[in-house]
PDB file of N, CA and C in Angstrom:
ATOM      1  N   UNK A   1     285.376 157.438 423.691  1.00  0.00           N
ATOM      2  CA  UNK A   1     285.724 156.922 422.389  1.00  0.00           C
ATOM      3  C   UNK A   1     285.717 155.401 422.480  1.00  0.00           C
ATOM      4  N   UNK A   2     285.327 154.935 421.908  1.00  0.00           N
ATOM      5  CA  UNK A   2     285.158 153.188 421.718  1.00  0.00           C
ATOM      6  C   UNK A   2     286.124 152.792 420.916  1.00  0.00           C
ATOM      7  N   UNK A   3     287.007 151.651 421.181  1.00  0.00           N
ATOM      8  CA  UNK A   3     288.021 150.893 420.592  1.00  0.00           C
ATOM      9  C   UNK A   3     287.494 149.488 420.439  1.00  0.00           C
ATOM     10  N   UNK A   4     287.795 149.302 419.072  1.00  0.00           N
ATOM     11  CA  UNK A   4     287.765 147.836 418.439  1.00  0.00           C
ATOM     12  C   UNK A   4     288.913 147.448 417.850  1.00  0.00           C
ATOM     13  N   UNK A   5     289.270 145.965 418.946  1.00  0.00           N
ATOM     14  CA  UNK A   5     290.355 145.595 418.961  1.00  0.00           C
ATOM     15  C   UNK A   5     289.988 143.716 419.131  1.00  0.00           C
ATOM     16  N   UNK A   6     290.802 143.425 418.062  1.00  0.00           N
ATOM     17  CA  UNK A   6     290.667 141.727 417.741  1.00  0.00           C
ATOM     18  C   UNK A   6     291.895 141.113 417.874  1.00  0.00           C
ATOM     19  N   UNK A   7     292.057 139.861 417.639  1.00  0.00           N
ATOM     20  CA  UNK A   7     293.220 139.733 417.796  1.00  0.00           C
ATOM     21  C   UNK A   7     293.982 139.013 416.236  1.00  0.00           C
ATOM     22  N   UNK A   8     292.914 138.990 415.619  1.00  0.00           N
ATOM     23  CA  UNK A   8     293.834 138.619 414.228  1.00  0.00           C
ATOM     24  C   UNK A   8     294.689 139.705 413.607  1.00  0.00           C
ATOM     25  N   UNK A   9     295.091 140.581 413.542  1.00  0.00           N
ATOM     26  CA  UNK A   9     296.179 141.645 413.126  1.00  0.00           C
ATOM     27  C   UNK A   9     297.082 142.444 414.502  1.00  0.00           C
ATOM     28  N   UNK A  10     297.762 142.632 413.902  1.00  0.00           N
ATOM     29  CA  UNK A  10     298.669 143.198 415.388  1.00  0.00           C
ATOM     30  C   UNK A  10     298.154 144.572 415.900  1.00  0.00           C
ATOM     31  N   UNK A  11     297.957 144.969 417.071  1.00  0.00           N
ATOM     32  CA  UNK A  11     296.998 145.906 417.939  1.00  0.00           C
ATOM     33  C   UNK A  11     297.463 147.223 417.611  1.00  0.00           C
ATOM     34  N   UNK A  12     298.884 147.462 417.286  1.00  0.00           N
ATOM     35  CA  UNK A  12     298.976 148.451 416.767  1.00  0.00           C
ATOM     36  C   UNK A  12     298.856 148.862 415.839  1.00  0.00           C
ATOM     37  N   UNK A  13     298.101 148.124 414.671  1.00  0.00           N
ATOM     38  CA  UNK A  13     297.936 148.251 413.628  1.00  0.00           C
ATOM     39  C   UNK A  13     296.212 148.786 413.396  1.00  0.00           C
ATOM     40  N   UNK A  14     295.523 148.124 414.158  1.00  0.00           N
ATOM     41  CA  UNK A  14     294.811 148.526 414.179  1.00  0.00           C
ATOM     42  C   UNK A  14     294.106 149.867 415.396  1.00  0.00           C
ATOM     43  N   UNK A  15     295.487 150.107 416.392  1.00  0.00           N
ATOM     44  CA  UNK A  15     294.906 151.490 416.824  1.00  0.00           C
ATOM     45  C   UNK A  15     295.465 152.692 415.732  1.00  0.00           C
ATOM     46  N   UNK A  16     296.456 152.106 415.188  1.00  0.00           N
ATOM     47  CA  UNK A  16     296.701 153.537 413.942  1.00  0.00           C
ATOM     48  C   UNK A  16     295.460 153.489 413.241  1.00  0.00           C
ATOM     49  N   UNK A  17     294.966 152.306 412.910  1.00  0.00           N
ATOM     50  CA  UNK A  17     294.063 152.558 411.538  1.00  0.00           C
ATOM     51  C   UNK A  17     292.581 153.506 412.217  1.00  0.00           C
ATOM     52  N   UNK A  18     292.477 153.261 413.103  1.00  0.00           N
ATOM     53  CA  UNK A  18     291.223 154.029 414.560  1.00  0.00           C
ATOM     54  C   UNK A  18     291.499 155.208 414.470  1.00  0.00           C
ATOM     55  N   UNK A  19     293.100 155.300 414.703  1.00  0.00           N
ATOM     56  CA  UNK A  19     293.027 156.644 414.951  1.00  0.00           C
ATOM     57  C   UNK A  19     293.438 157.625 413.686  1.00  0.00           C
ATOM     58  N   UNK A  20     293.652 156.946 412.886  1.00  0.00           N
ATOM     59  CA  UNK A  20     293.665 157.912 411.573  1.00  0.00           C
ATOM     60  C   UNK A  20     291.887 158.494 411.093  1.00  0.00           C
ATOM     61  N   UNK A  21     291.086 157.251 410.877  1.00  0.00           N
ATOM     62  CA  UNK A  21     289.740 157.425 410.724  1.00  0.00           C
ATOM     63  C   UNK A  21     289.370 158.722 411.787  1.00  0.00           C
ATOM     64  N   UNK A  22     289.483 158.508 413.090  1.00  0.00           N
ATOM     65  CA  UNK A  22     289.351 159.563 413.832  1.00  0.00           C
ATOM     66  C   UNK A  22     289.173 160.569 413.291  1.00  0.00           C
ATOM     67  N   UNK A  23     291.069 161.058 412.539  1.00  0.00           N
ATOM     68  CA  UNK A  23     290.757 161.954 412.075  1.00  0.00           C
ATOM     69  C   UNK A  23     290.732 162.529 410.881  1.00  0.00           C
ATOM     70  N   UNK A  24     290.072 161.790 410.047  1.00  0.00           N
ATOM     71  CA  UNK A  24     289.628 161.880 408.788  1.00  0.00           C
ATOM     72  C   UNK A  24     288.276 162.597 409.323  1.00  0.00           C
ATOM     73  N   UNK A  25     287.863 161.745 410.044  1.00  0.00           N
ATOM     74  CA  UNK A  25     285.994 162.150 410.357  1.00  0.00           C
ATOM     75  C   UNK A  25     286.047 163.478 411.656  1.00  0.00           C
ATOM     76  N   UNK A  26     286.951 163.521 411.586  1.00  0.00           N
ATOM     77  CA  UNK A  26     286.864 165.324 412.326  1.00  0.00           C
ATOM     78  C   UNK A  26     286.836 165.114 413.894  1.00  0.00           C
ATOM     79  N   UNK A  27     286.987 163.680 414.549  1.00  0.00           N
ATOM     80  CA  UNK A  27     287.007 163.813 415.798  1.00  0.00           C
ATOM     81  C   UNK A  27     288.256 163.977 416.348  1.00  0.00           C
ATOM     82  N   UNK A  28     289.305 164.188 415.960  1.00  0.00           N
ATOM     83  CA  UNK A  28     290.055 165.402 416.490  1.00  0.00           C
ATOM     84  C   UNK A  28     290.572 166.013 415.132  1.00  0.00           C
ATOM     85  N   UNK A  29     290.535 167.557 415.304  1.00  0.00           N
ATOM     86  CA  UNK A  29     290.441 168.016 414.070  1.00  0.00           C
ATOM     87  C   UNK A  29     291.867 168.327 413.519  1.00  0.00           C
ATOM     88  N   UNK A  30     292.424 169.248 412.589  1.00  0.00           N
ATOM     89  CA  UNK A  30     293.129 169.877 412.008  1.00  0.00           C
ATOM     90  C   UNK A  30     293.997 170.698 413.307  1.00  0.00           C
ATOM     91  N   UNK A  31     295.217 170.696 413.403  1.00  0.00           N
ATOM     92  CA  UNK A  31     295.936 171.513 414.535  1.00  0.00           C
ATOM     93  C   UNK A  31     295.735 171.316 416.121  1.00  0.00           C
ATOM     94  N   UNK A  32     294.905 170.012 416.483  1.00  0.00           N
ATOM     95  CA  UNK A  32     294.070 169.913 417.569  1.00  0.00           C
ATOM     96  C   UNK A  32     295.312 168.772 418.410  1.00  0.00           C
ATOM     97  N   UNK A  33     295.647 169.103 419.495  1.00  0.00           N
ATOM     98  CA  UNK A  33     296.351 168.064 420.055  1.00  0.00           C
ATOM     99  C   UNK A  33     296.056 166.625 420.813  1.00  0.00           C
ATOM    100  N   UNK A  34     296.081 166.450 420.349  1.00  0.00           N
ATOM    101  CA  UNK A  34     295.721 165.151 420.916  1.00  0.00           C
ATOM    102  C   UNK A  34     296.156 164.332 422.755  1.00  0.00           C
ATOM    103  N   UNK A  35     295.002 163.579 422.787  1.00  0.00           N
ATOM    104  CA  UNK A  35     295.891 163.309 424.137  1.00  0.00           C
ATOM    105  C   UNK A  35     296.981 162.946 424.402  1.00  0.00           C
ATOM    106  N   UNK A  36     297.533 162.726 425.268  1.00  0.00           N
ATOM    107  CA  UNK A  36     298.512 162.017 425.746  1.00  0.00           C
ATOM    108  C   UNK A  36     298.947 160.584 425.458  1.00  0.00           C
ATOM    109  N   UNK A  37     300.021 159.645 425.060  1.00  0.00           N
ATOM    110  CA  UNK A  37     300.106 158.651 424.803  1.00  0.00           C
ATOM    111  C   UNK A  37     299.382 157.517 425.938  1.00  0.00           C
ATOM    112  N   UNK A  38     300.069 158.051 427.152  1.00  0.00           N
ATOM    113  CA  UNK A  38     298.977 157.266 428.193  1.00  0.00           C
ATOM    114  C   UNK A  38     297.719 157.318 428.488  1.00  0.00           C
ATOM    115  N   UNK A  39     297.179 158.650 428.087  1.00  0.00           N
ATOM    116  CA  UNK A  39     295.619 159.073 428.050  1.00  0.00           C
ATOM    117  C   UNK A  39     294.784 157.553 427.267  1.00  0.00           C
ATOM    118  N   UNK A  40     295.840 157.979 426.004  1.00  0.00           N
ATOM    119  CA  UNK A  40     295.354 157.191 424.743  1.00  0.00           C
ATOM    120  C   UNK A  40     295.101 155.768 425.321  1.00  0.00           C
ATOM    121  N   UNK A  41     296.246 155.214 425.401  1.00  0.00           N
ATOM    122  CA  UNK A  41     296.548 154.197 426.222  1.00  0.00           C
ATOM    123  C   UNK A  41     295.250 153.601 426.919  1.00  0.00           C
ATOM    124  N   UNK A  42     295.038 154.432 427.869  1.00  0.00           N
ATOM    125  CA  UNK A  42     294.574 153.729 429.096  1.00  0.00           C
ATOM    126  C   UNK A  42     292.953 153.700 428.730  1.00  0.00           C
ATOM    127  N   UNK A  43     292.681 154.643 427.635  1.00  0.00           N
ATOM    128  CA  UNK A  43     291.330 154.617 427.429  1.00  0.00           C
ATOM    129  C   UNK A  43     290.621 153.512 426.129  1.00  0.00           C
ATOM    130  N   UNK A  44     291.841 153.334 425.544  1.00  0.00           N
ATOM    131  CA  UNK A  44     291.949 152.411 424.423  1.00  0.00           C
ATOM    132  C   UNK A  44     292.086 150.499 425.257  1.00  0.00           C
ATOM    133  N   UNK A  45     292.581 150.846 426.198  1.00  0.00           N
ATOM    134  CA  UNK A  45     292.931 149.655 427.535  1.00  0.00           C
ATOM    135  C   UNK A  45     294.217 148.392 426.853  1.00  0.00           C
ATOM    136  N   UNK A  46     295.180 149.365 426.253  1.00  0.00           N
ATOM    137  CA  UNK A  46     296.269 148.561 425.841  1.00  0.00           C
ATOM    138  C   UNK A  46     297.589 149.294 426.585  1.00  0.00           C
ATOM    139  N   UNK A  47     298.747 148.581 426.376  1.00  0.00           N
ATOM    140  CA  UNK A  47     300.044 148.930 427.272  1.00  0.00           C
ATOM    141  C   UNK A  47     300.413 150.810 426.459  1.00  0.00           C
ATOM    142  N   UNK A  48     300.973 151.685 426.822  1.00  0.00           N
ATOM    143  CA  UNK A  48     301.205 152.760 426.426  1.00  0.00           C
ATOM    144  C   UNK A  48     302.348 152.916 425.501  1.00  0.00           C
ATOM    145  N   UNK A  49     303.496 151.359 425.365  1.00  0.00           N
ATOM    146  CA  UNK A  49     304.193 150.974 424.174  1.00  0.00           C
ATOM    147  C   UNK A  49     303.570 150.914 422.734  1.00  0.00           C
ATOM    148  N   UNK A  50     302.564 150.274 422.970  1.00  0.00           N
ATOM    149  CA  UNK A  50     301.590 149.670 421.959  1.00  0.00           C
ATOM    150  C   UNK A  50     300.848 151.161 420.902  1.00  0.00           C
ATOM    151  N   UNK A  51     300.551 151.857 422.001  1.00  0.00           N
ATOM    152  CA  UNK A  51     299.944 153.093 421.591  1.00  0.00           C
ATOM    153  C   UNK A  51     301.301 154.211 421.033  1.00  0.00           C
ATOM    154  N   UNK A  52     301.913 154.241 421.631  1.00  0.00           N
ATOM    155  CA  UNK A  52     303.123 155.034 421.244  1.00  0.00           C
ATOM    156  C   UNK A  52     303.508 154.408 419.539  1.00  0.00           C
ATOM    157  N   UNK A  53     303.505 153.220 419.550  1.00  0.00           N
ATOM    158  CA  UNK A  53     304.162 152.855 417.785  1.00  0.00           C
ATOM    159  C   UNK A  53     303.301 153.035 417.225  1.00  0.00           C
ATOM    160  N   UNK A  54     301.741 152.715 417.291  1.00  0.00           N
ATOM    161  CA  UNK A  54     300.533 153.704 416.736  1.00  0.00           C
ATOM    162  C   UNK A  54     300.948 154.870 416.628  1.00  0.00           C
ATOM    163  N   UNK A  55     300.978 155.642 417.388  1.00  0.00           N
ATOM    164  CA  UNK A  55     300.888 157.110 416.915  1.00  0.00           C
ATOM    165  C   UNK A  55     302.520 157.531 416.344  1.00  0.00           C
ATOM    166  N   UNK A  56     303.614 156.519 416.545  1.00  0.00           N
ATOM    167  CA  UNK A  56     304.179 157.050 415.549  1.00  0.00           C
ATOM    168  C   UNK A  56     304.370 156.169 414.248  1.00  0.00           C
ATOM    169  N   UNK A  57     303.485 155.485 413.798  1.00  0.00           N
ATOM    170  CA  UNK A  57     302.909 155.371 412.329  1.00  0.00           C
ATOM    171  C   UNK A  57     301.993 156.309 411.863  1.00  0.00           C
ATOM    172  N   UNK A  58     301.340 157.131 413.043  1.00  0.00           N
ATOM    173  CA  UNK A  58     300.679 158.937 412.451  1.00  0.00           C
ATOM    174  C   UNK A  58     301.505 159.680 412.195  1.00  0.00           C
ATOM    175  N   UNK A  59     302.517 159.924 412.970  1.00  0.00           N
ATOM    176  CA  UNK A  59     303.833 160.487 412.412  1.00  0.00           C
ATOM    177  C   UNK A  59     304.660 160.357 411.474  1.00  0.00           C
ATOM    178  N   UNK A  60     304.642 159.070 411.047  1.00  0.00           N
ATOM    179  CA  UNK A  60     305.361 158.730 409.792  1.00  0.00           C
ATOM    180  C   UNK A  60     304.403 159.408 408.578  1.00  0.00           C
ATOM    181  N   UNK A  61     303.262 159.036 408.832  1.00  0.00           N
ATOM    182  CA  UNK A  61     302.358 159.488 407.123  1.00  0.00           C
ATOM    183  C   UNK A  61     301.876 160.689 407.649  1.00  0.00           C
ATOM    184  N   UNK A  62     302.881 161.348 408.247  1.00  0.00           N
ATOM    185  CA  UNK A  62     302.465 162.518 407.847  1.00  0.00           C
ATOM    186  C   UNK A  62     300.974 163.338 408.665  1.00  0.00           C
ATOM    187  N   UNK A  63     300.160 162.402 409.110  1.00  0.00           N
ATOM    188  CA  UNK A  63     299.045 162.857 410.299  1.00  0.00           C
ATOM    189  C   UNK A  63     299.006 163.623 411.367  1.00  0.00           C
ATOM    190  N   UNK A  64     300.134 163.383 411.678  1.00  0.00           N
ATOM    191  CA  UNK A  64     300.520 164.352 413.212  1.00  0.00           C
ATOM    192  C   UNK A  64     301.817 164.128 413.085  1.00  0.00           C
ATOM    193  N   UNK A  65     302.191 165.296 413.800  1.00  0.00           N
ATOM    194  CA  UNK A  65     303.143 166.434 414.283  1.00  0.00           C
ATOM    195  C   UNK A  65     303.334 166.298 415.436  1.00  0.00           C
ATOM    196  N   UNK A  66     304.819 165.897 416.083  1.00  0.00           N
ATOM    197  CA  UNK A  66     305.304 165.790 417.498  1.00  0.00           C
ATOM    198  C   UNK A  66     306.215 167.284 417.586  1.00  0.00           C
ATOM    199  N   UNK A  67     305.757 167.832 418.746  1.00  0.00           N
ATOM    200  CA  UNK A  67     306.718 169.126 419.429  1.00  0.00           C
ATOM    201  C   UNK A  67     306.636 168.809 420.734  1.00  0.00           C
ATOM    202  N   UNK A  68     308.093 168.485 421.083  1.00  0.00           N
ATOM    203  CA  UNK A  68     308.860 168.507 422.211  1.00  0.00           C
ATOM    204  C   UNK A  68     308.046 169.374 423.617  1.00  0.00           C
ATOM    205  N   UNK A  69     307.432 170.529 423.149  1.00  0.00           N
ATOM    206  CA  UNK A  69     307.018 170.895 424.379  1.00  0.00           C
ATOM    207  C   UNK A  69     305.178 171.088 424.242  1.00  0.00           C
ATOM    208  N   UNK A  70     304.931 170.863 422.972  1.00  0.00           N
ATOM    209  CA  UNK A  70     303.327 171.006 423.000  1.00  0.00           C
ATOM    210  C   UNK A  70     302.933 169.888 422.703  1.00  0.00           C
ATOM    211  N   UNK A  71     303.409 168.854 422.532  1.00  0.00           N
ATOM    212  CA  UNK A  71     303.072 167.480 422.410  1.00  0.00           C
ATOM    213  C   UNK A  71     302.862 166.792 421.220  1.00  0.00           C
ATOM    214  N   UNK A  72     301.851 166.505 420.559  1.00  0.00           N
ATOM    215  CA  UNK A  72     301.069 165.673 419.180  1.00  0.00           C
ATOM    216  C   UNK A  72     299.896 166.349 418.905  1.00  0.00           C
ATOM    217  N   UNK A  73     300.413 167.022 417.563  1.00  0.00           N
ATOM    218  CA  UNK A  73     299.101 167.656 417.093  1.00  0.00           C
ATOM    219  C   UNK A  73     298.717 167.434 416.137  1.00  0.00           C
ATOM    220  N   UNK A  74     297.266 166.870 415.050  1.00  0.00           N
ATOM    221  CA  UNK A  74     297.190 166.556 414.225  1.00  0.00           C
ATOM    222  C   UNK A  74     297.462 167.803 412.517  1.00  0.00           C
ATOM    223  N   UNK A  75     298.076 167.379 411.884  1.00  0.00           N
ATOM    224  CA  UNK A  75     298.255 167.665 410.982  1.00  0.00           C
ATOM    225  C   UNK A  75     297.492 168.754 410.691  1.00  0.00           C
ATOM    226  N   UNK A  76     297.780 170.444 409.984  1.00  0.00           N
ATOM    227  CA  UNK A  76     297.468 171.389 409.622  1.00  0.00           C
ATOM    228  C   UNK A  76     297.508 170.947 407.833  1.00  0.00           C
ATOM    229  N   UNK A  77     298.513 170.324 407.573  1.00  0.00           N
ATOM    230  CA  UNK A  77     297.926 170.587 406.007  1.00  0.00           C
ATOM    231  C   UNK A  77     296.657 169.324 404.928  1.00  0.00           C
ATOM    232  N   UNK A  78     296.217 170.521 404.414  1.00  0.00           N
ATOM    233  CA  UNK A  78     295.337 169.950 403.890  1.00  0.00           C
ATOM    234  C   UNK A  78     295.806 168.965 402.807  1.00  0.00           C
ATOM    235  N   UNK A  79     296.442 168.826 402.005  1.00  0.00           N
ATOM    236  CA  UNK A  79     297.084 167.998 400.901  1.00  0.00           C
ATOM    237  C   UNK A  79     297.075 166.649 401.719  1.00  0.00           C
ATOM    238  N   UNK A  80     298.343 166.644 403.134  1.00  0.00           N
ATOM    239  CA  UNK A  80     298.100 164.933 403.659  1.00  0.00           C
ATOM    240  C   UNK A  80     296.972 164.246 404.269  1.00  0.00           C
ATOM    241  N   UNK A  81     296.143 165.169 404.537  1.00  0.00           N
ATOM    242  CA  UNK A  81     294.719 164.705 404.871  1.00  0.00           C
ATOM    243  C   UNK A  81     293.901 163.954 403.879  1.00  0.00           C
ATOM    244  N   UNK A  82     293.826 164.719 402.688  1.00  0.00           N
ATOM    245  CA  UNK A  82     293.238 164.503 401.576  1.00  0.00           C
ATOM    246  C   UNK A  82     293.287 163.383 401.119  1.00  0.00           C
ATOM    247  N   UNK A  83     295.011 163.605 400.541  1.00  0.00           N
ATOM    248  CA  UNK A  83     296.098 162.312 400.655  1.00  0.00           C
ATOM    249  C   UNK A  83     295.450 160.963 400.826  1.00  0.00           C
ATOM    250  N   UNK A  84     295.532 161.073 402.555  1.00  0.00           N
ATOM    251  CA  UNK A  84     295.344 159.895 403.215  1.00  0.00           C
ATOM    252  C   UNK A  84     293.497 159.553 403.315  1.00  0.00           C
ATOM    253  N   UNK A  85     292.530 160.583 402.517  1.00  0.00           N
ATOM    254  CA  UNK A  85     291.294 160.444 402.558  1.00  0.00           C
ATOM    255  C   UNK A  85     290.905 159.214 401.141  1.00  0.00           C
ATOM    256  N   UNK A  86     291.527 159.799 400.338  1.00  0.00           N
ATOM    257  CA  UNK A  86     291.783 159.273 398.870  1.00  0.00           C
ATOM    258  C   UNK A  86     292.470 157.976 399.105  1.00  0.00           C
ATOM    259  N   UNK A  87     293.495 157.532 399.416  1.00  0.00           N
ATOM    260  CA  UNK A  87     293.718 156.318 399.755  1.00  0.00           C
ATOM    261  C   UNK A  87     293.055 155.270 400.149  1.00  0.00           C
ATOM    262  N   UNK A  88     292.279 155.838 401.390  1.00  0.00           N
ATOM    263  CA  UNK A  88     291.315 155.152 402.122  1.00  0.00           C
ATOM    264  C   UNK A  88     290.098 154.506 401.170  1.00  0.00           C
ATOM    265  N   UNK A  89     289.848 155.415 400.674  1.00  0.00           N
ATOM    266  CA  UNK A  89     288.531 155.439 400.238  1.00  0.00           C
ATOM    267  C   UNK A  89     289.161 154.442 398.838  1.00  0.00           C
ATOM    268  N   UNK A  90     289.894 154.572 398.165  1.00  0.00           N
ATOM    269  CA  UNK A  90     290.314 153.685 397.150  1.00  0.00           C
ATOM    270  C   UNK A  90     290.734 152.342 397.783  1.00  0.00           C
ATOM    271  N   UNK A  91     291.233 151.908 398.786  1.00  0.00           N
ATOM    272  CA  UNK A  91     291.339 150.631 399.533  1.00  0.00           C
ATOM    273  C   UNK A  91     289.946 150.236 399.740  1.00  0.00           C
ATOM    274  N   UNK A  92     288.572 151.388 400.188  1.00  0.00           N
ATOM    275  CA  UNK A  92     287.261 150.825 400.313  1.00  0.00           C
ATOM    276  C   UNK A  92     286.886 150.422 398.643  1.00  0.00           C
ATOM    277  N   UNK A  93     287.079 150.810 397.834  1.00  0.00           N
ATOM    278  CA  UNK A  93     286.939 150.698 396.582  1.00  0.00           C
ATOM    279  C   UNK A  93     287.391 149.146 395.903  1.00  0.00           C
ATOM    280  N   UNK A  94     288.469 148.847 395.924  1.00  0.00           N
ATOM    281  CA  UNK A  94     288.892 147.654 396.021  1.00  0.00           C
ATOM    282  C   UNK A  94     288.392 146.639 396.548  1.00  0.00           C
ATOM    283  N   UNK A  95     288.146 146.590 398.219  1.00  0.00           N
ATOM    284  CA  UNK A  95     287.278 145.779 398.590  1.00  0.00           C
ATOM    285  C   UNK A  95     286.243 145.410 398.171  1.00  0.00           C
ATOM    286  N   UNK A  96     285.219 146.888 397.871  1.00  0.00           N
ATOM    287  CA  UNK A  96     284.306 146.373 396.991  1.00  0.00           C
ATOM    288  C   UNK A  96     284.112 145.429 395.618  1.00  0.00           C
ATOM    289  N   UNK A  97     285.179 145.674 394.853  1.00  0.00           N
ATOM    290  CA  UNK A  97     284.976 145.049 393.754  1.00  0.00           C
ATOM    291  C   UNK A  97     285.747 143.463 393.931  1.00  0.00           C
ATOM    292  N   UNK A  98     286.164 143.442 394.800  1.00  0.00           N
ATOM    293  CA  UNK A  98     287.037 142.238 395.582  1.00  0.00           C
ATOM    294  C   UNK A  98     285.184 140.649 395.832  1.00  0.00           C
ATOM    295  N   UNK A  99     284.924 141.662 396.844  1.00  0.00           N
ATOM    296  CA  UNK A  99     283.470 140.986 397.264  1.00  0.00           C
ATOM    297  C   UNK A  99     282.462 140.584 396.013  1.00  0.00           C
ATOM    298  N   UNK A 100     282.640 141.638 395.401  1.00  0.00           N
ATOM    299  CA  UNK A 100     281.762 142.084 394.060  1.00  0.00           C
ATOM    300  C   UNK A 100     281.740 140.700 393.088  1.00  0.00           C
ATOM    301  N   UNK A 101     282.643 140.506 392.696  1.00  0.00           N
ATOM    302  CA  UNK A 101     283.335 139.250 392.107  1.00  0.00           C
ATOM    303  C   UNK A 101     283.610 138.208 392.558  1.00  0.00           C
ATOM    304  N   UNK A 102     283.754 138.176 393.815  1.00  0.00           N
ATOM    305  CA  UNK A 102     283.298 136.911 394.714  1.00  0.00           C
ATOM    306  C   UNK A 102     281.943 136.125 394.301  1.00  0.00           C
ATOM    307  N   UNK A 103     281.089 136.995 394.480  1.00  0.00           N
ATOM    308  CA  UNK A 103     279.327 136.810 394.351  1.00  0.00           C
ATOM    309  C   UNK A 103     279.448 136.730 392.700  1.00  0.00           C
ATOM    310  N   UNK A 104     280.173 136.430 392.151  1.00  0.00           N
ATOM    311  CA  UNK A 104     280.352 136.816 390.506  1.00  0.00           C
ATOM    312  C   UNK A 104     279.738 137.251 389.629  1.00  0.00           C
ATOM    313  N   UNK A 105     280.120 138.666 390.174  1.00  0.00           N
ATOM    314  CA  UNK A 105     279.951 139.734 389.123  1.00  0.00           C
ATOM    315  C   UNK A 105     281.159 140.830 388.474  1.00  0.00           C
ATOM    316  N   UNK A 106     280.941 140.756 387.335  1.00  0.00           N
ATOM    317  CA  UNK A 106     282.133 141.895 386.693  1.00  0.00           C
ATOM    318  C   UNK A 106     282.629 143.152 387.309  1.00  0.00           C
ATOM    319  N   UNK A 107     283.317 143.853 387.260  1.00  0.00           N
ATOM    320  CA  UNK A 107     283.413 145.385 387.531  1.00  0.00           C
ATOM    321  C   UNK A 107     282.574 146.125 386.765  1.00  0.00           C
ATOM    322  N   UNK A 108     282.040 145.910 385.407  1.00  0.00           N
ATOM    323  CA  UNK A 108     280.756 146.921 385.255  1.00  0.00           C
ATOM    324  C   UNK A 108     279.952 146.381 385.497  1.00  0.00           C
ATOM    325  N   UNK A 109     279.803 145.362 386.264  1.00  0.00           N
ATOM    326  CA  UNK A 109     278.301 144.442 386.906  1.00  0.00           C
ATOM    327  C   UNK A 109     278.375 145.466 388.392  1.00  0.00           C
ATOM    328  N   UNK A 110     279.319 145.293 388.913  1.00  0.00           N
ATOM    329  CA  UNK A 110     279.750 145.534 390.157  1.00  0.00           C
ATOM    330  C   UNK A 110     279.192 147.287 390.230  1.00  0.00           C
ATOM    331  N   UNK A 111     279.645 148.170 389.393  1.00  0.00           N
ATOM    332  CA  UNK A 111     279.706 149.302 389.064  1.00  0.00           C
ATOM    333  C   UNK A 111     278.695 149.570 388.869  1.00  0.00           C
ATOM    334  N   UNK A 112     277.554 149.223 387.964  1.00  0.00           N
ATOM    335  CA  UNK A 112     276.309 149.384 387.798  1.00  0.00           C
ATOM    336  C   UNK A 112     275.088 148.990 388.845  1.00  0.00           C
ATOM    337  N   UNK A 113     275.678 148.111 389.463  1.00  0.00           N
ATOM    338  CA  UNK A 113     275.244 147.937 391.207  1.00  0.00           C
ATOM    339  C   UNK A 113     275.435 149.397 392.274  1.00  0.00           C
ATOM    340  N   UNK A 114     276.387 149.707 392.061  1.00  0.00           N
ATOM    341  CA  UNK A 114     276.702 150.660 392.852  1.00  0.00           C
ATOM    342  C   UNK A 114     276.395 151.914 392.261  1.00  0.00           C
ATOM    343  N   UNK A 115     275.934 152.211 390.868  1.00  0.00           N
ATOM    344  CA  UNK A 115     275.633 153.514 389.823  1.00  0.00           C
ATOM    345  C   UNK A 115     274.106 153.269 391.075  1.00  0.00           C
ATOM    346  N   UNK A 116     273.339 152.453 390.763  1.00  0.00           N
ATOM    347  CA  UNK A 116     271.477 151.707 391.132  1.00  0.00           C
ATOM    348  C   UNK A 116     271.369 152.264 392.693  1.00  0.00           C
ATOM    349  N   UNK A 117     272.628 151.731 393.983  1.00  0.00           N
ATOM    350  CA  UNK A 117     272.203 151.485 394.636  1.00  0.00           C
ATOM    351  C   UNK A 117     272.545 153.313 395.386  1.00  0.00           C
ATOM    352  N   UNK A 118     273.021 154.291 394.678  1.00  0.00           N
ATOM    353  CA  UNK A 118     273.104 155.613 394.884  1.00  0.00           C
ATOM    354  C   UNK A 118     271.840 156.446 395.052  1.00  0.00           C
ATOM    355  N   UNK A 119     270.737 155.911 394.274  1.00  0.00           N
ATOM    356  CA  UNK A 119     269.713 156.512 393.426  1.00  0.00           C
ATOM    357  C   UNK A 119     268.440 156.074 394.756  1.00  0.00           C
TER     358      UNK A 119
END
């Protein structure tokens, strides 16, 4: 797995945001446990603190599921997946029309760019 890691935002911020995409895009799936915090860690090549408050900002929204003896498993229901698919994709949405209007164009300038560039 390849990690991209910069240093303008804080590292755990951006291994949650990695590893949520993860699993949006099915590389670890629905009910699937995930590695180990140090696994994570060591393959990501950050301290295993760092990775631990990552994955429990997956835990907070709801992404994964901690059990005491089976470890971190990603999320079975479909609603917070979705959830958190729809979000995403509306934050990509934003950006777009963010840039869009930069280059100055309207939102139905912007929109009709993006109706064109589907086709």
């Amino acid at each position: 797995m390849e990690w991209k890691l910069d240093d303008s935002r804080p590292i755990w911020i951006q291994l949650q945001e990695q590893l949520t995409r993860m699993i949006l895009t099915g590389r670890f799936r629905a009910g699937e446990r995930l590695p180990s915090v140090r696994d994570l860690a060591s393959e990501a090549g950050v301290n295993p603190n760092t990775m631990q408050r990552a994955l429990a900002g997956l835990d907070a929204e709801g992404l994964t599921v901690t059990n005491r003896t089976a470890g971190r498993t990603v999320t079975e229901d479909d609603s917070v997946l979705d959830g958190m698919r729809a979000k995403l994709a509306h934050e990509l949405i934003r950006q777009f029309y963010e840039a869009a209007e930069q280059l100055g164009y309207t939102r139905e300038q912007a929109l009709e760019l993006l109706k064109r560039s589907g086709s």
